[in-house]
N, C-alpha and C. Protein backbone atom coordinates (compact mmCIF):
# COMPACT_ATOMS: atom_id res chain seq x y z
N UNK A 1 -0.99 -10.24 -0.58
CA UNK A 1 -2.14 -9.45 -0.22
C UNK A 1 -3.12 -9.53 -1.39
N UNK A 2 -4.09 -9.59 -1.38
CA UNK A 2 -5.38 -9.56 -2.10
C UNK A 2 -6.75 -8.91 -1.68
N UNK A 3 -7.32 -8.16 -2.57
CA UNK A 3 -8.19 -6.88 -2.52
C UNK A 3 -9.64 -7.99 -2.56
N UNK A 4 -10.24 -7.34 -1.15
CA UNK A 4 -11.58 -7.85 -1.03
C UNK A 4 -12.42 -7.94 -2.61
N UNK A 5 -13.08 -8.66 -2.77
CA UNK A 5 -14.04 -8.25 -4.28
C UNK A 5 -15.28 -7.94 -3.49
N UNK A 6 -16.07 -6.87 -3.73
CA UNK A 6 -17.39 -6.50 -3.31
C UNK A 6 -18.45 -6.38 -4.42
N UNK A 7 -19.88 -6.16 -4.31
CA UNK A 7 -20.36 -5.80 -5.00
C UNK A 7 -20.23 -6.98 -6.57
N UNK A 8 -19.52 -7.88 -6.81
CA UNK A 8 -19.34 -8.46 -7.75
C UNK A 8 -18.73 -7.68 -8.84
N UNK A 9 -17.95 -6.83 -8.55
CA UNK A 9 -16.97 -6.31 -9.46
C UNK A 9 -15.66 -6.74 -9.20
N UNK A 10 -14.61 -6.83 -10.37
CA UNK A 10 -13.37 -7.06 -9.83
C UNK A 10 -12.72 -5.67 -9.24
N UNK A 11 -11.81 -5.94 -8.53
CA UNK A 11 -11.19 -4.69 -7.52
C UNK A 11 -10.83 -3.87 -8.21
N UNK A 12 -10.62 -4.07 -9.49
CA UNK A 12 -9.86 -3.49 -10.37
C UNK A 12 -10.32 -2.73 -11.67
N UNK A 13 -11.82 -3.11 -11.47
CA UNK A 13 -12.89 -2.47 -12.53
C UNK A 13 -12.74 -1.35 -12.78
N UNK A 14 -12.71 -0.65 -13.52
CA UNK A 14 -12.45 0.72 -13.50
C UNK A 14 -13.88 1.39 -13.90
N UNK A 15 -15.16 0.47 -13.66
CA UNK A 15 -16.33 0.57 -13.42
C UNK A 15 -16.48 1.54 -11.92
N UNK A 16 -15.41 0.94 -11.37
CA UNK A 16 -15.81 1.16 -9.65
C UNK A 16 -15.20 3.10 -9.46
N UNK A 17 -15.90 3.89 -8.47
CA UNK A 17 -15.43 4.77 -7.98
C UNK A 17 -14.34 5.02 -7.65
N UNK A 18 -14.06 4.59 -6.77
CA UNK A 18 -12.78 4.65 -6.36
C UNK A 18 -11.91 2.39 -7.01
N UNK A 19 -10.69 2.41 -6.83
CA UNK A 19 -10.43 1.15 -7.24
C UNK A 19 -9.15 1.37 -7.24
N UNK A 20 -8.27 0.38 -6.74
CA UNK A 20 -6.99 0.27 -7.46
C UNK A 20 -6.87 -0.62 -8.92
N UNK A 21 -5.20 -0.32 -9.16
CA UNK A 21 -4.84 -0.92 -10.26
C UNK A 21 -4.35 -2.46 -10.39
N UNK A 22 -3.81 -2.42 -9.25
CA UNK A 22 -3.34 -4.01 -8.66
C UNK A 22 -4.45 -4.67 -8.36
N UNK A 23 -4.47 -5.97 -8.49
CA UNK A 23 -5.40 -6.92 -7.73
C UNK A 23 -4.81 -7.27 -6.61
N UNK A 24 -3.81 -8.02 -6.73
CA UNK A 24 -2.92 -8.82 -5.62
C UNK A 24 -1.32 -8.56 -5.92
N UNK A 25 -0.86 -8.07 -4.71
CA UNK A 25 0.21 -8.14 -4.16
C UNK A 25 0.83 -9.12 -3.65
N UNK A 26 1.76 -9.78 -4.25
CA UNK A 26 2.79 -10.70 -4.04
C UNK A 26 4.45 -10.54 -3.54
N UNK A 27 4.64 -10.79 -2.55
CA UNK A 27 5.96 -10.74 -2.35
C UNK A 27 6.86 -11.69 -2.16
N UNK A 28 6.26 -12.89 -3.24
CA UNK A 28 7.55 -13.86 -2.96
C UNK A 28 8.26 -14.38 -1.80
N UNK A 29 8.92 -14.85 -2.08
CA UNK A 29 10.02 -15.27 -0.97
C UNK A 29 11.03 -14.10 -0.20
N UNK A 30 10.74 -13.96 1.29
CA UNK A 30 11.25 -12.64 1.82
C UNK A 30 11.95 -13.46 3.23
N UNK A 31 13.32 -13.34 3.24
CA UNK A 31 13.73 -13.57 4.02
C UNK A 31 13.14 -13.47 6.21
N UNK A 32 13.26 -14.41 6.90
CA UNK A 32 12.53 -13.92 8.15
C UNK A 32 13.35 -13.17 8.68
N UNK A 33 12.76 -11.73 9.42
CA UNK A 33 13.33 -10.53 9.79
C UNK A 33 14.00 -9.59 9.12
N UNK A 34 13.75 -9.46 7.97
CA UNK A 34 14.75 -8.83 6.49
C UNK A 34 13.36 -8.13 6.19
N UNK A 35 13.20 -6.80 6.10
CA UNK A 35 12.13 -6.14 5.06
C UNK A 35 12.46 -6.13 3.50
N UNK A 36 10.85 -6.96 3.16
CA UNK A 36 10.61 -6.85 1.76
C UNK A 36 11.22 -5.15 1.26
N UNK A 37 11.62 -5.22 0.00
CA UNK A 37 11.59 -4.16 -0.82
C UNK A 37 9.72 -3.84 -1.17
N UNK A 38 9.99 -2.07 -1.09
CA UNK A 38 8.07 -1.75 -1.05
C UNK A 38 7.98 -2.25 -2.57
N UNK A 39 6.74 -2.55 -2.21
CA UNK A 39 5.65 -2.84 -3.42
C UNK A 39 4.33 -1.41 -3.45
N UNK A 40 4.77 -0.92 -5.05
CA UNK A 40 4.27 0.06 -5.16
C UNK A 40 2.59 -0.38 -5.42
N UNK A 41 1.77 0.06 -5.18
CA UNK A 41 0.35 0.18 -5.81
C UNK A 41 -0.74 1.53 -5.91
N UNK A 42 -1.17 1.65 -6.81
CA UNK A 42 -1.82 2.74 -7.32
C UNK A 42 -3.54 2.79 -6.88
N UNK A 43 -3.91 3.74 -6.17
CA UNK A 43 -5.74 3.92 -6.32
C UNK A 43 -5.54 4.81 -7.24
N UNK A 44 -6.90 4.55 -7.76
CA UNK A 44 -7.49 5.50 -8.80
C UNK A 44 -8.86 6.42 -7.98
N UNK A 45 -9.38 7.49 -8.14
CA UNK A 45 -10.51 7.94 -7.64
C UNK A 45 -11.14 8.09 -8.95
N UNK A 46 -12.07 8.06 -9.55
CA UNK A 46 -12.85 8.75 -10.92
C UNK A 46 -14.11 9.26 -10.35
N UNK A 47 -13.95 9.85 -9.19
CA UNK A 47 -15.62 10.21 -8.25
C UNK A 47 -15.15 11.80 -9.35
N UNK A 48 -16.24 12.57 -9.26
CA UNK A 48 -16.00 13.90 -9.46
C UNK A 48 -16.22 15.25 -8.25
N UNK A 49 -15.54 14.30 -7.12
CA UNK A 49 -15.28 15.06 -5.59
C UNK A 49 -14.06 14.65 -5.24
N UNK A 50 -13.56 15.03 -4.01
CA UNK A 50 -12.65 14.54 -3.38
C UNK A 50 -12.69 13.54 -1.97
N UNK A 51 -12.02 12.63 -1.80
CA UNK A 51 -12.48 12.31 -0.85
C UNK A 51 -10.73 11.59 -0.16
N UNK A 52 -10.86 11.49 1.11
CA UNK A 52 -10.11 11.15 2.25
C UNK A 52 -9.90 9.44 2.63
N UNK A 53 -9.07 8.98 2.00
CA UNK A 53 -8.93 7.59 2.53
C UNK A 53 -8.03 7.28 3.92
N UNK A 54 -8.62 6.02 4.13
CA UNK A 54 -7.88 5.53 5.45
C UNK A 54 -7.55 4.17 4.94
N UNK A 55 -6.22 3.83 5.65
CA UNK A 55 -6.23 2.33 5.61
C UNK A 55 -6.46 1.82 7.06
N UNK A 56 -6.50 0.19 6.78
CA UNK A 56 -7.11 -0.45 8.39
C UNK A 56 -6.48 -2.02 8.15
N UNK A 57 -5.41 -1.93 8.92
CA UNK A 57 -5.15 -3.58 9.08
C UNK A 57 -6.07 -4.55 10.42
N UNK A 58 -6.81 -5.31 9.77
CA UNK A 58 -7.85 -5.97 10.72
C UNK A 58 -7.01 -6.89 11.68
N UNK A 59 -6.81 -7.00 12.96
CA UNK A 59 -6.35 -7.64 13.81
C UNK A 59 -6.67 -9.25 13.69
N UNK A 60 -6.22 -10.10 14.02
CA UNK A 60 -6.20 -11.63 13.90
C UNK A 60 -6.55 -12.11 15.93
N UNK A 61 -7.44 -12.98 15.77
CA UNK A 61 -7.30 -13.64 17.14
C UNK A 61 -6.40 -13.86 17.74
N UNK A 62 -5.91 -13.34 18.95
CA UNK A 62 -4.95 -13.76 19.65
C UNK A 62 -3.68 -12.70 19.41
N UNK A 63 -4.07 -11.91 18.29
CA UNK A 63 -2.29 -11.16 17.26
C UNK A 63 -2.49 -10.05 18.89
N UNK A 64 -1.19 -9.41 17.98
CA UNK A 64 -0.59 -8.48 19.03
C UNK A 64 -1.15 -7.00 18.53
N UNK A 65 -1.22 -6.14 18.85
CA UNK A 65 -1.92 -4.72 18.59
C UNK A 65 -1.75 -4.18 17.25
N UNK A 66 -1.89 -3.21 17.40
CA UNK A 66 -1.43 -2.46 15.77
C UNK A 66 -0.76 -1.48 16.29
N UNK A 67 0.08 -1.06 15.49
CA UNK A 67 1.24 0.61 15.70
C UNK A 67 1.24 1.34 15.03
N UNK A 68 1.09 2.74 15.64
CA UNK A 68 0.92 3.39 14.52
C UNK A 68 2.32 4.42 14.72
N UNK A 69 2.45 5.23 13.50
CA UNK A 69 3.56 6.44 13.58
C UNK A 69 2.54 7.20 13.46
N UNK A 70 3.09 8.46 12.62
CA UNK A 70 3.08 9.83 12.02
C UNK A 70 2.84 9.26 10.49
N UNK A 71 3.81 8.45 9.78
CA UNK A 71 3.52 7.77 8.80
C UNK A 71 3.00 6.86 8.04
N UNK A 72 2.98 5.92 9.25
CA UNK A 72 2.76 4.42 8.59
C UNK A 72 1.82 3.47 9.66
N UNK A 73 1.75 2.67 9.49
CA UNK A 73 0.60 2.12 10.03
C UNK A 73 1.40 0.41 9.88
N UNK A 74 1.63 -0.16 11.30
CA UNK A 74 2.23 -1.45 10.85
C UNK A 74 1.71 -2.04 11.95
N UNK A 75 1.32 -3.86 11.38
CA UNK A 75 0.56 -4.68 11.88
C UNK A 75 1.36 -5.69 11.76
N UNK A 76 1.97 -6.33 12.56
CA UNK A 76 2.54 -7.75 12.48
C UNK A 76 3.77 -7.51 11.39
N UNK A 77 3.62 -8.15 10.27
CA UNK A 77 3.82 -7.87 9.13
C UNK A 77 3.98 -6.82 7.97
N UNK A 78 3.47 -5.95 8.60
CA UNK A 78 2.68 -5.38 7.03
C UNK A 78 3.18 -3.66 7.92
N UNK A 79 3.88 -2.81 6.46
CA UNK A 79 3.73 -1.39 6.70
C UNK A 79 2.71 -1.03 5.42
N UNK A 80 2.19 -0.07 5.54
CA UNK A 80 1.51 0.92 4.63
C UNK A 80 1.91 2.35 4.64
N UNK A 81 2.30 2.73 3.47
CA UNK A 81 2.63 4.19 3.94
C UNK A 81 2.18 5.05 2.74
N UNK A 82 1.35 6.32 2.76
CA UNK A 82 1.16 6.65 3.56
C UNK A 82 -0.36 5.88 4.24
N UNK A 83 -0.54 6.27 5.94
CA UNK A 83 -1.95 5.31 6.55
C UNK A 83 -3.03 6.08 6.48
N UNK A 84 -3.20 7.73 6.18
CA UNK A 84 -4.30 8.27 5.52
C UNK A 84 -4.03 9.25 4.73
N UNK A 85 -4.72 9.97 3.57
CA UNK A 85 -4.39 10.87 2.68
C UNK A 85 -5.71 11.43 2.09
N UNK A 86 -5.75 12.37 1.52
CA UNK A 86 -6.79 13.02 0.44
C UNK A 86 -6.53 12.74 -0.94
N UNK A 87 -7.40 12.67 -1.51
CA UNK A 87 -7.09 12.49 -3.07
C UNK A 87 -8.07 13.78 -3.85
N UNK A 88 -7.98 14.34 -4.67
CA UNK A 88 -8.63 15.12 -5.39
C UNK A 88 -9.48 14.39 -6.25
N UNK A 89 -10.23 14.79 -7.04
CA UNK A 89 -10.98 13.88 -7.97
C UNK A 89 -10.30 13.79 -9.27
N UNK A 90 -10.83 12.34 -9.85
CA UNK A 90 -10.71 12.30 -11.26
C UNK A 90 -8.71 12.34 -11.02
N UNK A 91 -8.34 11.49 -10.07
CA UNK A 91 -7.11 11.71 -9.60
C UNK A 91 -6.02 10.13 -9.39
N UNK A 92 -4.70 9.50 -9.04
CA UNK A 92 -4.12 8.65 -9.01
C UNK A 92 -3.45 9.31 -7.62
N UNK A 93 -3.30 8.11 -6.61
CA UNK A 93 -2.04 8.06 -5.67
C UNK A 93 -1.23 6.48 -5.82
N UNK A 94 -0.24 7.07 -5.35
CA UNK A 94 0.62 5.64 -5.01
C UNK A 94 1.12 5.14 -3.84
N UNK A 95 0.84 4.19 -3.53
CA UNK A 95 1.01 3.74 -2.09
C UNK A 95 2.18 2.69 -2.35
N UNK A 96 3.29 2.57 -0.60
CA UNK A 96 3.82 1.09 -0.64
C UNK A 96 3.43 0.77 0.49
N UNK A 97 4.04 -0.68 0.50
CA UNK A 97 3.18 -1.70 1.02
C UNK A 97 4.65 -2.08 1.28
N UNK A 98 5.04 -2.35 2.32
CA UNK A 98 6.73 -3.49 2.79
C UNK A 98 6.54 -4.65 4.16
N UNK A 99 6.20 -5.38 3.53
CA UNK A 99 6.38 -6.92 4.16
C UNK A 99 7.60 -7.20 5.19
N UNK A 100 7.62 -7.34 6.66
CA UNK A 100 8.66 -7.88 7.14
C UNK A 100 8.37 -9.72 7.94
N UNK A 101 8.66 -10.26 7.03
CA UNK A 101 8.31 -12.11 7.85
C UNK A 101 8.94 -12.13 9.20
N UNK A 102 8.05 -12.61 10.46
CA UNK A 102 8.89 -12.94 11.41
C UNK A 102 9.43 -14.04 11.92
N UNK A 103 8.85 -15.08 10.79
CA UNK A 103 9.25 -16.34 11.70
C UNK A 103 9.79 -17.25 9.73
N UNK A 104 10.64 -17.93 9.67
CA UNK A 104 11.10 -18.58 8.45
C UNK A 104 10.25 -19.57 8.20
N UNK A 105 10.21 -19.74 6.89
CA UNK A 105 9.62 -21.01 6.71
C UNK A 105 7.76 -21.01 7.13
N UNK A 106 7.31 -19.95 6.77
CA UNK A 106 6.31 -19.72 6.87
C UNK A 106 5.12 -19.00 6.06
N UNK A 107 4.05 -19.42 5.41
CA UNK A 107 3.41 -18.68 4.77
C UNK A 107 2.49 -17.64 5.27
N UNK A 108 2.49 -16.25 4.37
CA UNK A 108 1.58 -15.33 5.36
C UNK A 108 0.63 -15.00 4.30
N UNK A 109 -0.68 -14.42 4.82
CA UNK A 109 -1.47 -13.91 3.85
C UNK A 109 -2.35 -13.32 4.54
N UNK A 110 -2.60 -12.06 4.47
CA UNK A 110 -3.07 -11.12 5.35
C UNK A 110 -3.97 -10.08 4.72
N UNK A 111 -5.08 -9.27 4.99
CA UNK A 111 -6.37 -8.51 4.61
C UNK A 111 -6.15 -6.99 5.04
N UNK A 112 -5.70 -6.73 3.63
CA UNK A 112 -5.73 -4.87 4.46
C UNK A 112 -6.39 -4.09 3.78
N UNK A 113 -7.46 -3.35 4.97
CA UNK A 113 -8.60 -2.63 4.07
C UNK A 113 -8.19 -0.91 3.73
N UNK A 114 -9.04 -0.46 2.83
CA UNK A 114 -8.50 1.13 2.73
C UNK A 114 -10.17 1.21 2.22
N UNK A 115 -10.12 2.18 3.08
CA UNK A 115 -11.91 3.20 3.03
C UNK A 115 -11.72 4.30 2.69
N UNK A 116 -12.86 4.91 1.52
CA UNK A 116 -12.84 6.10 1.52
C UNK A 116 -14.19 6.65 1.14
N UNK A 117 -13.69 8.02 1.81
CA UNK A 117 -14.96 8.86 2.28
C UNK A 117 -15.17 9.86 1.84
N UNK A 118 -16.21 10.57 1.03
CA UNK A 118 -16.41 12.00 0.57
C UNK A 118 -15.88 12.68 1.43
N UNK A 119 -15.00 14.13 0.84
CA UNK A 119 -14.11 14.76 1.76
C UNK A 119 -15.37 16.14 1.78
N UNK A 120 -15.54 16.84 3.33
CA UNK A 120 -16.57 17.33 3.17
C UNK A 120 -16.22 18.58 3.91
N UNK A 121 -14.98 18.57 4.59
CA UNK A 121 -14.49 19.83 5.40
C UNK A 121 -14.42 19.89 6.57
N UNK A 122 -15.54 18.81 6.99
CA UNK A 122 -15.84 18.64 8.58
C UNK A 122 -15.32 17.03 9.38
N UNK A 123 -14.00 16.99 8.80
CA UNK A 123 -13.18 15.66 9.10
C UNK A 123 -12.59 16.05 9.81
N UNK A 124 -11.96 16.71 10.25
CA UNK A 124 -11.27 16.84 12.02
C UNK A 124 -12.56 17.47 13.04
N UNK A 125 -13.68 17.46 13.08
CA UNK A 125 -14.64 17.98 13.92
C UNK A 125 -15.47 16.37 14.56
């Protein structure tokens, strides 16, 4: 996995508002149908508010839907947990990320976004 670069900063700037610590997530060689062990990764917020992230696995032509739980959010491949949260300001969370391959002998590389939004009170309305 690898973090969009926007804006011409690296993902990882700690220039940026919000940012994680990781650039790219690697999981090696993972057996097909065997879940990866999670891969931890950290956002940072340094806003001086709070705000509400989401993650979003972008669908592929032709792929099969997305699923969601209560917890996690899984696309083909890919869990995220947790799939939305609050962060306080001037604050760290930690997220995992667990890879399951479905087919052997195959390379994957996949785009998963996480947005976040000034938390304002009026997010379930």
């Amino acid at each position: 996995m690898a973090k969009h670069k926007e804006m011409f900063l690296e993902c990882n700037a700690e220039s940026r508002g919000v940012y994680f610590k990781e650039d790219i997530v690697d999981f090696g060689f993972s057996p097909a149908a065997q879940k990866s062990e999670p891969k931890e990764i950290t956002l940072v917020n340094t806003l001086n508010y709070d705000i509400k992230v989401y993650w979003v696995i972008p669908s592929l032509p032709g792929s099969s839907k997305v699923y969601f739980t209560a917890f996690t959010i899984r696309f083909r491949n890919y869990q995220v947990n947790p799939v939305s949260f609050e962060m306080s300001r001037q604050s760290e969370k930690s997220l995992k990320i667990v890879f399951n391959p479905g087919e052997p002998n195959v390379y994957y590389f996949h785009d998963l976004q996480c947005y976040a939004f000034r938390k304002t009170g009026n997010e379930n309305k």
